[in-house]
N, C-alpha and C. Protein backbone atom coordinates (compact mmCIF):
# COMPACT_ATOMS: atom_id res chain seq x y z
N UNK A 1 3.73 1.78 -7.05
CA UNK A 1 4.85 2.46 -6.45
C UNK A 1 5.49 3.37 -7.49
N UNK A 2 6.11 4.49 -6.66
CA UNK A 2 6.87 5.43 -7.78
C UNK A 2 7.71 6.31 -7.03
N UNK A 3 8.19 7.18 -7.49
CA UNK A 3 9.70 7.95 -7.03
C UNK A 3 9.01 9.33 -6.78
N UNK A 4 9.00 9.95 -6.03
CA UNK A 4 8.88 11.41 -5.84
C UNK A 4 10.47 12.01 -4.73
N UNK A 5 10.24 13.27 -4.96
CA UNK A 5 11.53 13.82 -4.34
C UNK A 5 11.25 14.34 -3.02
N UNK A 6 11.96 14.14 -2.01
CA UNK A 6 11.79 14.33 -0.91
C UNK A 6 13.29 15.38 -0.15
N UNK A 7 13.03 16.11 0.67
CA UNK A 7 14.11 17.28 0.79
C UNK A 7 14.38 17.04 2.35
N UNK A 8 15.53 16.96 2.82
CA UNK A 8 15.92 16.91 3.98
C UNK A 8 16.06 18.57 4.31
N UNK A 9 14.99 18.81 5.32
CA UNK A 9 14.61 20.31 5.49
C UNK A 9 15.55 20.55 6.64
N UNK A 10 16.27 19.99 7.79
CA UNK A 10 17.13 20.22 8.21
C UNK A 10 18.44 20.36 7.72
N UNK A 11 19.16 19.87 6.76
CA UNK A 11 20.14 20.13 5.89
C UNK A 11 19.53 21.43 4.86
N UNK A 12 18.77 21.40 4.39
CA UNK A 12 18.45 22.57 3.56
C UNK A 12 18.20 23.83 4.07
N UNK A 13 18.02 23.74 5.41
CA UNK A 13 18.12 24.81 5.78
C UNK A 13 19.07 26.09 6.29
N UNK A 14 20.13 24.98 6.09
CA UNK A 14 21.71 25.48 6.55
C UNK A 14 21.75 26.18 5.24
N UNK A 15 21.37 25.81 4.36
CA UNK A 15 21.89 26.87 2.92
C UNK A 15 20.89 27.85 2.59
N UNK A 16 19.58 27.58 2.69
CA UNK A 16 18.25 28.65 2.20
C UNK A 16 18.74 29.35 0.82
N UNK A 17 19.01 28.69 0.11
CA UNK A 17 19.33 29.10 -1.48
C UNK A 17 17.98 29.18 -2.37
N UNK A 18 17.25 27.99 -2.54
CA UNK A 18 15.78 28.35 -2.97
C UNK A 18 16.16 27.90 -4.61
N UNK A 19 17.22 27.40 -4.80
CA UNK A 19 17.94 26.66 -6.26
C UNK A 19 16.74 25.90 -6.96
N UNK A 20 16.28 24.65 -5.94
CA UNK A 20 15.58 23.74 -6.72
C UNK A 20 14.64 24.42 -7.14
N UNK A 21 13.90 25.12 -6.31
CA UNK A 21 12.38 25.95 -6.65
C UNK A 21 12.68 26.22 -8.06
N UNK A 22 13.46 26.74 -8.74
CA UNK A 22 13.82 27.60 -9.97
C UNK A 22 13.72 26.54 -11.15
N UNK A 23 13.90 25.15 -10.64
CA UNK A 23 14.44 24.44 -11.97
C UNK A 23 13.10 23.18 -12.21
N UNK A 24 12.33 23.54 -10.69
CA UNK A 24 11.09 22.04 -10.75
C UNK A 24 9.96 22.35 -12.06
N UNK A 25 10.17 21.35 -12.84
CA UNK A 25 9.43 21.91 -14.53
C UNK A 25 7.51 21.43 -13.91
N UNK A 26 7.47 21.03 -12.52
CA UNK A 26 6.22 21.04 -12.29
C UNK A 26 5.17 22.19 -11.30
N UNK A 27 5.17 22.75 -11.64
CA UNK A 27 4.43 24.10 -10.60
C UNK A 27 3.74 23.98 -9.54
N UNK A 28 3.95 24.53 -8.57
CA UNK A 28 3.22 24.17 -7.42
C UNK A 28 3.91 23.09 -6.54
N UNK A 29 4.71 22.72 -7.01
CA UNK A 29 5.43 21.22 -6.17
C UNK A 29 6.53 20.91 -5.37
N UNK A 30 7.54 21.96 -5.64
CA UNK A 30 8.85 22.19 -4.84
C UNK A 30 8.60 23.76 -4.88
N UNK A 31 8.75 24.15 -3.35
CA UNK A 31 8.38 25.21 -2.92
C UNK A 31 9.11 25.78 -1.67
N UNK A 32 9.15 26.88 -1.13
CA UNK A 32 10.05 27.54 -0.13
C UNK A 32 9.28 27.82 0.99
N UNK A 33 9.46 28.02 2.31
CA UNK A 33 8.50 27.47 2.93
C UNK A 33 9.72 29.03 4.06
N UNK A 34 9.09 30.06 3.66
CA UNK A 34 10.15 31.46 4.31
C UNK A 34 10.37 31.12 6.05
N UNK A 35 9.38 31.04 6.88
CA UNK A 35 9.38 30.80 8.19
C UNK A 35 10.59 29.83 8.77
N UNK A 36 10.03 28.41 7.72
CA UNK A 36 11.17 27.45 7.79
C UNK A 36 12.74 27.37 7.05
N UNK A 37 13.24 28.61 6.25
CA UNK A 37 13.87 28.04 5.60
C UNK A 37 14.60 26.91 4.74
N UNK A 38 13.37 26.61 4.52
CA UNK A 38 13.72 25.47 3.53
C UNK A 38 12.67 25.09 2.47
N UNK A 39 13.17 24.38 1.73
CA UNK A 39 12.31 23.77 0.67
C UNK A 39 11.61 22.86 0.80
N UNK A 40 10.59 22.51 0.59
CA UNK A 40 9.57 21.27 0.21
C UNK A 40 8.91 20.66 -0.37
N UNK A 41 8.47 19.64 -0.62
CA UNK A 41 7.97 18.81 -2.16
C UNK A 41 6.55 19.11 -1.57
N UNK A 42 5.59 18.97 -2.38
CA UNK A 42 3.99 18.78 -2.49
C UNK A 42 3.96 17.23 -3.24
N UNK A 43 4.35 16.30 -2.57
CA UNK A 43 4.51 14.62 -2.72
C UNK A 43 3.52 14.38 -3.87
N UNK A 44 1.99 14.56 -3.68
CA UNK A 44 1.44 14.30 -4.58
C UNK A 44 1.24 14.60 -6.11
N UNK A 45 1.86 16.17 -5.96
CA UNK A 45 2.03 16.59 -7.48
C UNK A 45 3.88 16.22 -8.38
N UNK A 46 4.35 15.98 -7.21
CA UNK A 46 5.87 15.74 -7.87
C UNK A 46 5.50 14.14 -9.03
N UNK A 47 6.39 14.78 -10.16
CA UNK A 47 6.68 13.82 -11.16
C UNK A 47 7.62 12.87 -10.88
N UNK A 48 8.35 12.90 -10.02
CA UNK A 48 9.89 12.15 -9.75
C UNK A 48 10.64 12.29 -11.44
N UNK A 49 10.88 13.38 -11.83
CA UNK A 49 12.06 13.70 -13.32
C UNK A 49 13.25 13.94 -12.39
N UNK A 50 13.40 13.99 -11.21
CA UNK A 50 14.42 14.16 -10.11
C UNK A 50 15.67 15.25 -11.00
N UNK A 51 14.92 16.51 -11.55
CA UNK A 51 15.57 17.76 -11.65
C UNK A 51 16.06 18.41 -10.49
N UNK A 52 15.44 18.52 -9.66
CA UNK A 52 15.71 18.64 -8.62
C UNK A 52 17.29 18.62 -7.77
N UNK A 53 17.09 17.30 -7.53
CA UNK A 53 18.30 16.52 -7.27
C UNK A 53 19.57 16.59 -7.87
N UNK A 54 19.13 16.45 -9.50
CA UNK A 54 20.49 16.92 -10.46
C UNK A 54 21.11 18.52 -9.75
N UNK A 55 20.00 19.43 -9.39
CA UNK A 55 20.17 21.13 -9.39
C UNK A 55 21.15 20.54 -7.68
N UNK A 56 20.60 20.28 -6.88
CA UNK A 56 21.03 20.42 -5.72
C UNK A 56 22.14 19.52 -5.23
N UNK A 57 22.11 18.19 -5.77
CA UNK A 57 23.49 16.90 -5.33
C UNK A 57 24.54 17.18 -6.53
N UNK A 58 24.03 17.65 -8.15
CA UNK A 58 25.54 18.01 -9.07
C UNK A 58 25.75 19.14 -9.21
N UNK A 59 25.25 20.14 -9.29
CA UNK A 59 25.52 21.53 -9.25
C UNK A 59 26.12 21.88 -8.24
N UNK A 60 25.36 21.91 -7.30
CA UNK A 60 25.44 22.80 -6.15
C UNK A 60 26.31 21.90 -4.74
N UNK A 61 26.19 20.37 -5.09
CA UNK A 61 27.15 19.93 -4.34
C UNK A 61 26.25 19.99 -2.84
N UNK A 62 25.05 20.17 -2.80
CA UNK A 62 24.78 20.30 -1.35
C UNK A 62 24.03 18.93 -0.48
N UNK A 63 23.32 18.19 -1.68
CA UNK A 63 22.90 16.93 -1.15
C UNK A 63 21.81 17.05 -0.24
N UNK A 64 20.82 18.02 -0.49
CA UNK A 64 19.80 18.12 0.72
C UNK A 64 17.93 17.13 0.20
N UNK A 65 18.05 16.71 -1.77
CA UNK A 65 16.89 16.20 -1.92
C UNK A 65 17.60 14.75 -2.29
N UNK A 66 16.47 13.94 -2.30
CA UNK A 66 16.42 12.44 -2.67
C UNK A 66 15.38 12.13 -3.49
N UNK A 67 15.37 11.02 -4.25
CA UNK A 67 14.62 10.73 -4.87
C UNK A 67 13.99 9.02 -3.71
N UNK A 68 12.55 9.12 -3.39
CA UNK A 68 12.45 8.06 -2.78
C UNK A 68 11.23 7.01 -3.24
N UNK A 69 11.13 6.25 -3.42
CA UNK A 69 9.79 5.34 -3.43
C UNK A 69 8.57 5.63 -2.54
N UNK A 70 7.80 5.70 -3.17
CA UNK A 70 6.23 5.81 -1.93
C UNK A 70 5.18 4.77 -2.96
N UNK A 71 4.17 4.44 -1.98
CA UNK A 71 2.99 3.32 -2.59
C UNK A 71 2.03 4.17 -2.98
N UNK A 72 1.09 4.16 -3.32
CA UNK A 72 -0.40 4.78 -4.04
C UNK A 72 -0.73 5.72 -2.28
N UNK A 73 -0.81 4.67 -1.56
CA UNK A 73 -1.42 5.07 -0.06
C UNK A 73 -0.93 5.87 0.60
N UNK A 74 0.76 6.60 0.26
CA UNK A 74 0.91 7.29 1.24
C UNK A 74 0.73 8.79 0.45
C-alpha cells in the first residue's frame, strides 16, 4: 500500500487554474485535461511527495487534491 494524489475533478473544475501542474516534481503525472477543465493524476506514476496538495489546500486555499491510499492492484 501507498499514497498517491487524487483530484476531485468536479471541485477543480470550478477554478481551472492549472497551479498543481506547475509544481508536480514528477513529469507526466498531474496533468490538465482542457475539454474537462480540470486536473488529473496518472495514479501509477505519482510519487505521493503530496506537493501537490501543499500548492492547492495551503496556498491556494482551494482543497480540490487528496492524498489517498491504494494497494499494488489498483
Amino acid at each position: 500500500m501507498y499514497y498517491v494524489a487524487r483530484v476531485d475533478e468536479e471541485k477543480c473544475a470550478t477554478y481551472k487554474c492549472k497551479q498543481c501542474t506547475l509544481f508536480c516534481p514528477e513529469a507526466n503525472t498531474l496533468m490538465f485535461d482542457e475539454e474537462r477543465n480540470t486536473a488529473y493524476v496518472n495514479e501509477p506514476r505519482c510519487k505521493g511527495c503530496a506537493l501537490c496538495v501543499y500548492v492547492c489546500s495551503d496556498l491556494l486555499k482551494r482543497d480540490c487534491i487528496e492524498m489517498v491510499m491504494v494497494t499494488a492492484e489498483e
